[in-house]
C-alpha atoms as a PDB file:
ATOM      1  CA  UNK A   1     134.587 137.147 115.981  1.00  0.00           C
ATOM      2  CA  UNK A   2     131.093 138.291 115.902  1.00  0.00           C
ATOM      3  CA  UNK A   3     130.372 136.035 112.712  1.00  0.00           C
ATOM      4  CA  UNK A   4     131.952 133.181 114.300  1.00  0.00           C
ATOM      5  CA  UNK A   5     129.758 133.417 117.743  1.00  0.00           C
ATOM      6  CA  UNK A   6     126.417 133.883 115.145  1.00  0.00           C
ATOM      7  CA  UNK A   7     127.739 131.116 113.153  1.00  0.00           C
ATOM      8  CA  UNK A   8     128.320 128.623 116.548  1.00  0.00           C
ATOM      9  CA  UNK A   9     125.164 129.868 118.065  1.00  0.00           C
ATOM     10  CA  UNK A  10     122.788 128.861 114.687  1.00  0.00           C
ATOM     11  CA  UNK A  11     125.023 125.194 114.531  1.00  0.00           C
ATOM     12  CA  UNK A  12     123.828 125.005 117.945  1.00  0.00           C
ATOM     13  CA  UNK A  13     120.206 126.253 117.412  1.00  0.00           C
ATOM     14  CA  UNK A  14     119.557 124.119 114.322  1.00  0.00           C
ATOM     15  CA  UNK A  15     119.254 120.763 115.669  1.00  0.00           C
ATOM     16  CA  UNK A  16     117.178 121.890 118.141  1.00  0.00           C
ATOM     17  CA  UNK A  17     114.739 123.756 116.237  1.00  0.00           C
ATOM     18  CA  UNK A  18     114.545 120.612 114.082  1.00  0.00           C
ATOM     19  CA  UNK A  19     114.267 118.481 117.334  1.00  0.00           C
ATOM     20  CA  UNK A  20     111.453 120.807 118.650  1.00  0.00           C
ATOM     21  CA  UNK A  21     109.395 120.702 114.954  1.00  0.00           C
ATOM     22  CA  UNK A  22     109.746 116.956 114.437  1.00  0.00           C
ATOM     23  CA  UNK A  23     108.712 116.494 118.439  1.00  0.00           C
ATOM     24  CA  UNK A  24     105.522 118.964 117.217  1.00  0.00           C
ATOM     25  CA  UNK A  25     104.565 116.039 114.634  1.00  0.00           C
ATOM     26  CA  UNK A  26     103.697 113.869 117.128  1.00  0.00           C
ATOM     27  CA  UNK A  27     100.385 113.939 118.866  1.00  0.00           C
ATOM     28  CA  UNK A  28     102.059 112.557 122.387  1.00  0.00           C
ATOM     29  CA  UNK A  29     105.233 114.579 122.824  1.00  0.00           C
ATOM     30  CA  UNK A  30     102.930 117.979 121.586  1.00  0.00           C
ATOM     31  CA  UNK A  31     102.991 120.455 124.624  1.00  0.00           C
ATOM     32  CA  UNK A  32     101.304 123.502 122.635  1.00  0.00           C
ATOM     33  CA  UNK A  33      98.581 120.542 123.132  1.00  0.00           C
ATOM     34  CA  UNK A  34      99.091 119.407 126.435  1.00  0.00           C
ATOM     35  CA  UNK A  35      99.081 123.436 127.614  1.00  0.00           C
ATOM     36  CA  UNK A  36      95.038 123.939 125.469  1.00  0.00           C
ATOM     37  CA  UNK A  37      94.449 120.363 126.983  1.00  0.00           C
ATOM     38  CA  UNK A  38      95.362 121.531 130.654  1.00  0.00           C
ATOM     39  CA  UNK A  39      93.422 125.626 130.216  1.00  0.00           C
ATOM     40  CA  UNK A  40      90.460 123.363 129.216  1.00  0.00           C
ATOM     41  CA  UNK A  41      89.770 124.195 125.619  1.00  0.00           C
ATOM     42  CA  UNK A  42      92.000 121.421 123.572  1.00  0.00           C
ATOM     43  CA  UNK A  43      91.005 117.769 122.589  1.00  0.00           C
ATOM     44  CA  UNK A  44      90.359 115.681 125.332  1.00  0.00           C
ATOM     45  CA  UNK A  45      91.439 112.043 125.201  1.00  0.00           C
ATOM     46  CA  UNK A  46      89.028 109.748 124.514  1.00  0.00           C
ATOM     47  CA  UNK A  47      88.415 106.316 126.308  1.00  0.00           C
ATOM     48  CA  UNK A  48      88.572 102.800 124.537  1.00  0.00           C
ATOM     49  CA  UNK A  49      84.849 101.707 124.148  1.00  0.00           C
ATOM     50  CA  UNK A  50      84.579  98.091 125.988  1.00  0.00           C
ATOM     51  CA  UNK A  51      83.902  96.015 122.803  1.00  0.00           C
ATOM     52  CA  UNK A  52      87.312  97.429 121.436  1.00  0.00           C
ATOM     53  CA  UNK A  53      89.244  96.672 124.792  1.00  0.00           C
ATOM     54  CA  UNK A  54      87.607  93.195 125.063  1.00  0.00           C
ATOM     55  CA  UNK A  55      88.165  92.138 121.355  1.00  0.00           C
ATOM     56  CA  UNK A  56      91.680  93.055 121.443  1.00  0.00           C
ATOM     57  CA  UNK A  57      94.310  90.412 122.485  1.00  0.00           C
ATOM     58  CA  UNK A  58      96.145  90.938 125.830  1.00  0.00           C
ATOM     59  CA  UNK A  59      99.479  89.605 124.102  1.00  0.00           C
ATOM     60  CA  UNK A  60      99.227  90.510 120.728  1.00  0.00           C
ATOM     61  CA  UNK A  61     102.767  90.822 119.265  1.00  0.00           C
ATOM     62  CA  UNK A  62     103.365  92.487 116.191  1.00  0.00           C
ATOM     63  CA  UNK A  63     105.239  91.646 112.789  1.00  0.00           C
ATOM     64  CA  UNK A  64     107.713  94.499 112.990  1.00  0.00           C
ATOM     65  CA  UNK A  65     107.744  96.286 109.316  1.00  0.00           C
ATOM     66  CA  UNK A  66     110.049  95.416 106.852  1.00  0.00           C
ATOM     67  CA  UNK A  67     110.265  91.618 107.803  1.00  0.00           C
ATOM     68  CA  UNK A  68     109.102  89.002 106.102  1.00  0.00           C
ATOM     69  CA  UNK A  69     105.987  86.628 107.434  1.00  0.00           C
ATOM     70  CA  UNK A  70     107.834  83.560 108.618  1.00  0.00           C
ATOM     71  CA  UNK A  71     107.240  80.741 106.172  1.00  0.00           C
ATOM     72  CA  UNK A  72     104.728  78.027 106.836  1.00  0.00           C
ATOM     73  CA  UNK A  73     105.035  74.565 106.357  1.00  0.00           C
ATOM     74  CA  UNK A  74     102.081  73.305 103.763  1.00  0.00           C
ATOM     75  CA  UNK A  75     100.951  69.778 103.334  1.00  0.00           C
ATOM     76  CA  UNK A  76      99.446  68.799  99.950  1.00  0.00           C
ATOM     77  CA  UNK A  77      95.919  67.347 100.814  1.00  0.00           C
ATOM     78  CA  UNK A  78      96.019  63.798 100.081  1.00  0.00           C
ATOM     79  CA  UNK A  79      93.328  62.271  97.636  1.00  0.00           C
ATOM     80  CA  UNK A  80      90.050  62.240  99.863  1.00  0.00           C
ATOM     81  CA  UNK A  81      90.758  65.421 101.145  1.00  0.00           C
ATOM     82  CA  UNK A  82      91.145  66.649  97.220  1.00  0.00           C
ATOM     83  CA  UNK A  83      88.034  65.197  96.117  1.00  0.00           C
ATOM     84  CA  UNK A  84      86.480  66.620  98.551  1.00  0.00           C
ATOM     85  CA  UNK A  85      87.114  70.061  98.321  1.00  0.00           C
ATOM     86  CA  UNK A  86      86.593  70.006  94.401  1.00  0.00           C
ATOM     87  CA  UNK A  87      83.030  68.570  95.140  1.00  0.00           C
ATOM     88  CA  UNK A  88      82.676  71.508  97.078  1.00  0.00           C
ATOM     89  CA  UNK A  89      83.633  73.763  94.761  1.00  0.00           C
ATOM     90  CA  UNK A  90      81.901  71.967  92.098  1.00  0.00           C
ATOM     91  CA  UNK A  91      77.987  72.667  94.577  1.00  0.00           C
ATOM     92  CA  UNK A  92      79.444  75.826  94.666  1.00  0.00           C
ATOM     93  CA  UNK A  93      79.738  77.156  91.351  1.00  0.00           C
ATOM     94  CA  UNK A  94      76.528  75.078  90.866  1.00  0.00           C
ATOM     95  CA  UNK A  95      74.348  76.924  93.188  1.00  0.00           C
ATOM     96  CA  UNK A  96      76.276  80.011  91.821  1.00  0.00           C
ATOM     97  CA  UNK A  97      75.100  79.379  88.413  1.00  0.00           C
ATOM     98  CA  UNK A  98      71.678  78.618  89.402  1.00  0.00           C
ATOM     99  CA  UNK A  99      71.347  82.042  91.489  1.00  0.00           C
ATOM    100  CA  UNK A 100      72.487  83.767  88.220  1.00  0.00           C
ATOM    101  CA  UNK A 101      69.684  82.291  86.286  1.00  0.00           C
ATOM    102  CA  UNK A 102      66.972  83.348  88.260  1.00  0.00           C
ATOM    103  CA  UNK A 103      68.389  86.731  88.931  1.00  0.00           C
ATOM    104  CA  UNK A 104      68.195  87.000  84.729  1.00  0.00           C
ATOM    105  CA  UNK A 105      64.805  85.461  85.092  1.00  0.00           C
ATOM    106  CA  UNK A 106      63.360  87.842  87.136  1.00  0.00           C
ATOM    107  CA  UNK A 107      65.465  90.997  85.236  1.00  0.00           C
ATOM    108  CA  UNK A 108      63.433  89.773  82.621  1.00  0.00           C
ATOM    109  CA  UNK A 109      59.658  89.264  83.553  1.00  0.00           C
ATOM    110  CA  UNK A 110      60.102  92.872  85.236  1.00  0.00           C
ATOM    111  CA  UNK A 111      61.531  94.424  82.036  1.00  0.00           C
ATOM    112  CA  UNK A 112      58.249  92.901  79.853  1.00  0.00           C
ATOM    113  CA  UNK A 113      55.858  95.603  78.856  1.00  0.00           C
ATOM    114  CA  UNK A 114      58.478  98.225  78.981  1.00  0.00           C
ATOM    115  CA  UNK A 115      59.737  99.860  76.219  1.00  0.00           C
ATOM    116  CA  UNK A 116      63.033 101.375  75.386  1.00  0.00           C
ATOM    117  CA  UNK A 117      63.331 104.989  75.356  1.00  0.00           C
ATOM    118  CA  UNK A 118      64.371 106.181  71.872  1.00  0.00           C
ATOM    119  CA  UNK A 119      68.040 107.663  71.515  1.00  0.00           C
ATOM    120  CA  UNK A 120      67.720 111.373  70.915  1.00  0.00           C
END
């Protein structure tokens, strides 16, 4: 009889004790914090700066995890628009190419008159 009340008792005590630690996890629902909070000596919340709060959206809705991004209907760019955007590319890798150059240009007028330090 006296196992069985010690056995009923811990069934009951477990989920609770698990309850209580998993509740400890989180910093909201944490009233060891809320009680150093309260006597003065805890963390103290802090307040959103004003360029946070103002950059935020008011209705931002969230993707909720483990869903995929809803698909998007593409359109192929027609000719003009292609030609376009390889010219761009094109200047790109152009001006790219040029800024490489000069960057080996200069690496090598500073290097001149210096010699390399023998391998001991």
């Amino acid at each position: 009889m006296i196992v069985r009340r010690a056995v009923r008792t811990i069934a009951l005590a477990l989920p609770l004790l698990a309850a209580a630690s998993a509740g400890g996890c989180s910093g909201d629902v944490n009233p060891l914090k809320a009680a150093m909070v309260g006597a003065g000596s805890g963390i103290k919340p802090v307040e959103t700066p004003d360029f946070v709060q103002q950059s935020r959206k008011g209705d931002a809705t969230y993707m909720p995890v483990g869903e995929s991004a809803p698909r998007r209907d593409l359109r192929a760019r027609n000719s003009a628009g292609q030609t376009a955007l390889q010219a761009e590319l094109e200047g790109a890798r152009n001006r790219n190419e040029a800024k490489g150059r000069a960057a080996e240009g200069a690496a090598k007028d500073a290097a001149k008159g210096l010699t390399p330090n023998p391998v001991q």
